[in-house]
N, C-alpha and C. Protein backbone atom coordinates (compact mmCIF):
# COMPACT_ATOMS: atom_id res chain seq x y z
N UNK A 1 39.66 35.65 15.02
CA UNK A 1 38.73 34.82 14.28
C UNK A 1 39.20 34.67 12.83
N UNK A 2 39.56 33.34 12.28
CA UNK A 2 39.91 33.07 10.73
C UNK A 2 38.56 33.46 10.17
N UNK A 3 38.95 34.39 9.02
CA UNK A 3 38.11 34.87 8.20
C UNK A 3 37.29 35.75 8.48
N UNK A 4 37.01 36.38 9.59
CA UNK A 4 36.57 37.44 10.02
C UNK A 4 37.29 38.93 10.30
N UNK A 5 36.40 40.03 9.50
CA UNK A 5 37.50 40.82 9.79
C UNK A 5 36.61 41.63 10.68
N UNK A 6 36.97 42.83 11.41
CA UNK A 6 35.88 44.21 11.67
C UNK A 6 35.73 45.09 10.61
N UNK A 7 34.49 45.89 11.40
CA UNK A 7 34.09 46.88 10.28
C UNK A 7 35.25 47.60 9.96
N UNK A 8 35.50 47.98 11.52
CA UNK A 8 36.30 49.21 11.35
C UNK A 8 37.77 48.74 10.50
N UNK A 9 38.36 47.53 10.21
CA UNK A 9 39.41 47.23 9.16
C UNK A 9 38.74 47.21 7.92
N UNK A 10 37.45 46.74 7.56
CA UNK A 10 36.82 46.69 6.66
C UNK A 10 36.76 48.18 6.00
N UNK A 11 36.21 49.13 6.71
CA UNK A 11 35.89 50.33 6.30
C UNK A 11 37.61 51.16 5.93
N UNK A 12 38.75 50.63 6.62
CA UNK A 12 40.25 50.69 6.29
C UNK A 12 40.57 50.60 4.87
N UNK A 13 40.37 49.33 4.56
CA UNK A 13 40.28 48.93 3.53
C UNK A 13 39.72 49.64 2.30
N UNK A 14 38.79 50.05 2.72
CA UNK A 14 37.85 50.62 0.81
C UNK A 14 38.24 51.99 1.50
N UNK A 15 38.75 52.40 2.26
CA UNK A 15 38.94 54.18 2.92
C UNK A 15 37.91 55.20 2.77
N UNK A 16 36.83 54.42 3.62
CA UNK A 16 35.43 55.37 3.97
C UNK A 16 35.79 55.24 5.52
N UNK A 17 34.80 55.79 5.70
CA UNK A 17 34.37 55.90 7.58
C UNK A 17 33.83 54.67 7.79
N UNK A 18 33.73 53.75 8.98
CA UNK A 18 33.08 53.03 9.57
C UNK A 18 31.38 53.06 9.24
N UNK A 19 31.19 54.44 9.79
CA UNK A 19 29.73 54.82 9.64
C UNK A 19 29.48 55.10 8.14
N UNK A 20 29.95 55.21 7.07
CA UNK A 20 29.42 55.25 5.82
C UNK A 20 29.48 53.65 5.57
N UNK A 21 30.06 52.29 6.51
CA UNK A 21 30.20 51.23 5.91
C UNK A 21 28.46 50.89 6.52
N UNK A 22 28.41 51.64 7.71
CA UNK A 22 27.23 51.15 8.59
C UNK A 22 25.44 51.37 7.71
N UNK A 23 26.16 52.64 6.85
CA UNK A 23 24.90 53.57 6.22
C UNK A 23 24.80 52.77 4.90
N UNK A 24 25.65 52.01 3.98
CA UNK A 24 25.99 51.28 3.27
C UNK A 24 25.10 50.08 3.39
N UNK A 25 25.00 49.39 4.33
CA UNK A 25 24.65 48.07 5.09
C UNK A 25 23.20 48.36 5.58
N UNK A 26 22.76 49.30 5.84
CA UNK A 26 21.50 49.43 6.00
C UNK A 26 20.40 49.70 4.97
N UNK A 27 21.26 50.64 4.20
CA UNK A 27 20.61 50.83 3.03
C UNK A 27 20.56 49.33 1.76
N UNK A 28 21.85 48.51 1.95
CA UNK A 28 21.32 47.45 1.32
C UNK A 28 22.35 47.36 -0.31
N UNK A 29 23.37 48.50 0.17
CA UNK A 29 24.48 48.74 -0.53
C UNK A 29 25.20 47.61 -0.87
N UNK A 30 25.47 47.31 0.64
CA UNK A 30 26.27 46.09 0.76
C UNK A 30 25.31 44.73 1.10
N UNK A 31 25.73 43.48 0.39
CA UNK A 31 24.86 42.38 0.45
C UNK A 31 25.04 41.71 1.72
N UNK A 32 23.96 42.01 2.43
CA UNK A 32 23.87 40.88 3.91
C UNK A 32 24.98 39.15 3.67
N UNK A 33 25.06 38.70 2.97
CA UNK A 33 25.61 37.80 2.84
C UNK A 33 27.31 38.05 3.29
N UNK A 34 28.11 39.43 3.52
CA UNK A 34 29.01 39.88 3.76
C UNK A 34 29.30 40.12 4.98
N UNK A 35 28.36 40.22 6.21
CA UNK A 35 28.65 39.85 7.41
C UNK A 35 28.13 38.99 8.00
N UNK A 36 28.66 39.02 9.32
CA UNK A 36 28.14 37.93 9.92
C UNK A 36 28.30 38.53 11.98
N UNK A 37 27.38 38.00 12.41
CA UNK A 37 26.92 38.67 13.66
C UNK A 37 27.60 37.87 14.61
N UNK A 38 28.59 37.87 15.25
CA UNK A 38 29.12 36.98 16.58
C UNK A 38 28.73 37.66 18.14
N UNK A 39 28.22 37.44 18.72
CA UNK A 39 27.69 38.03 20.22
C UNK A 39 27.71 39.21 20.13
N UNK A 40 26.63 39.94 19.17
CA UNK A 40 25.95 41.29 18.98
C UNK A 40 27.14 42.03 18.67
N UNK A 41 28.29 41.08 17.80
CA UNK A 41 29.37 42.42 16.85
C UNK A 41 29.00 41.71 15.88
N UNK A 42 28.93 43.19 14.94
CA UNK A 42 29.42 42.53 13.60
C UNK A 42 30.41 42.39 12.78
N UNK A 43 30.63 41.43 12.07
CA UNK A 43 32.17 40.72 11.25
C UNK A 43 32.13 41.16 9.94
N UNK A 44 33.00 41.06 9.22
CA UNK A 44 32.85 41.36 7.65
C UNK A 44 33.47 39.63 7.06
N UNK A 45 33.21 39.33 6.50
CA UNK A 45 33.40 37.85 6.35
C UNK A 45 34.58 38.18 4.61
N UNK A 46 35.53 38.07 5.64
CA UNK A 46 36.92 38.59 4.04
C UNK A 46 36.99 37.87 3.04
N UNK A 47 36.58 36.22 3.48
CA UNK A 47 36.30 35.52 1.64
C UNK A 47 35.11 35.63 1.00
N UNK A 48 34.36 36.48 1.43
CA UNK A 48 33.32 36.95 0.98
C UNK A 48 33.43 38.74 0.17
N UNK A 49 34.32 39.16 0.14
CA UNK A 49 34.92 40.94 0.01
C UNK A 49 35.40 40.60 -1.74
N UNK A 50 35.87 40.02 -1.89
CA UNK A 50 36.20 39.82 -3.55
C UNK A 50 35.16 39.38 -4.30
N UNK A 51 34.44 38.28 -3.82
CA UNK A 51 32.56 37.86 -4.90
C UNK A 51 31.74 39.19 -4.65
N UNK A 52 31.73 39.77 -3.79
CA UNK A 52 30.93 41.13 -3.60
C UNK A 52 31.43 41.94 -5.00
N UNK A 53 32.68 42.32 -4.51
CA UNK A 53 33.78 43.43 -5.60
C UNK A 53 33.16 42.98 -6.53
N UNK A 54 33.65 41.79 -7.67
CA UNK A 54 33.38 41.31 -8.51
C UNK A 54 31.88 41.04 -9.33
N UNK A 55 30.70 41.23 -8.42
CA UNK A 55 29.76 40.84 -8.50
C UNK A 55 29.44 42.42 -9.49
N UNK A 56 28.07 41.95 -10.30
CA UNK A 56 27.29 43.04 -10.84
C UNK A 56 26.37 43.95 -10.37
N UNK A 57 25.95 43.86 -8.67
CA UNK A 57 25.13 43.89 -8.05
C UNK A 57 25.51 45.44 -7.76
């Protein structure tokens, strides 16, 4: 999928666990606007990973 990554590369990336990306995302750490749900997986949407970074939030 262009522009979709997984958690589990996602969570690669910043070098946490999967499940701290999961505990992250529930709690509201990470802005819903950063994934995206394709047939009950979820995506990390990668041109979306740098406005997050960058953001003040």
């Amino acid at each position: 999928m262009i522009g979709l990554i997984s958690l589990k590369e996602f969570a690669k990336r910043l070098n946490v666990p999967v499940s701290t990306i999961r505990t992250w995302k529930q709690r509201g750490n990470i802005p819903s606007f950063l994934f995206k749900k394709v047939g009950g997986t979820i995506f990390v949407r990668e041109n979306k990973i740098s406005e997050w970074v960058d953001s003040d939030a």
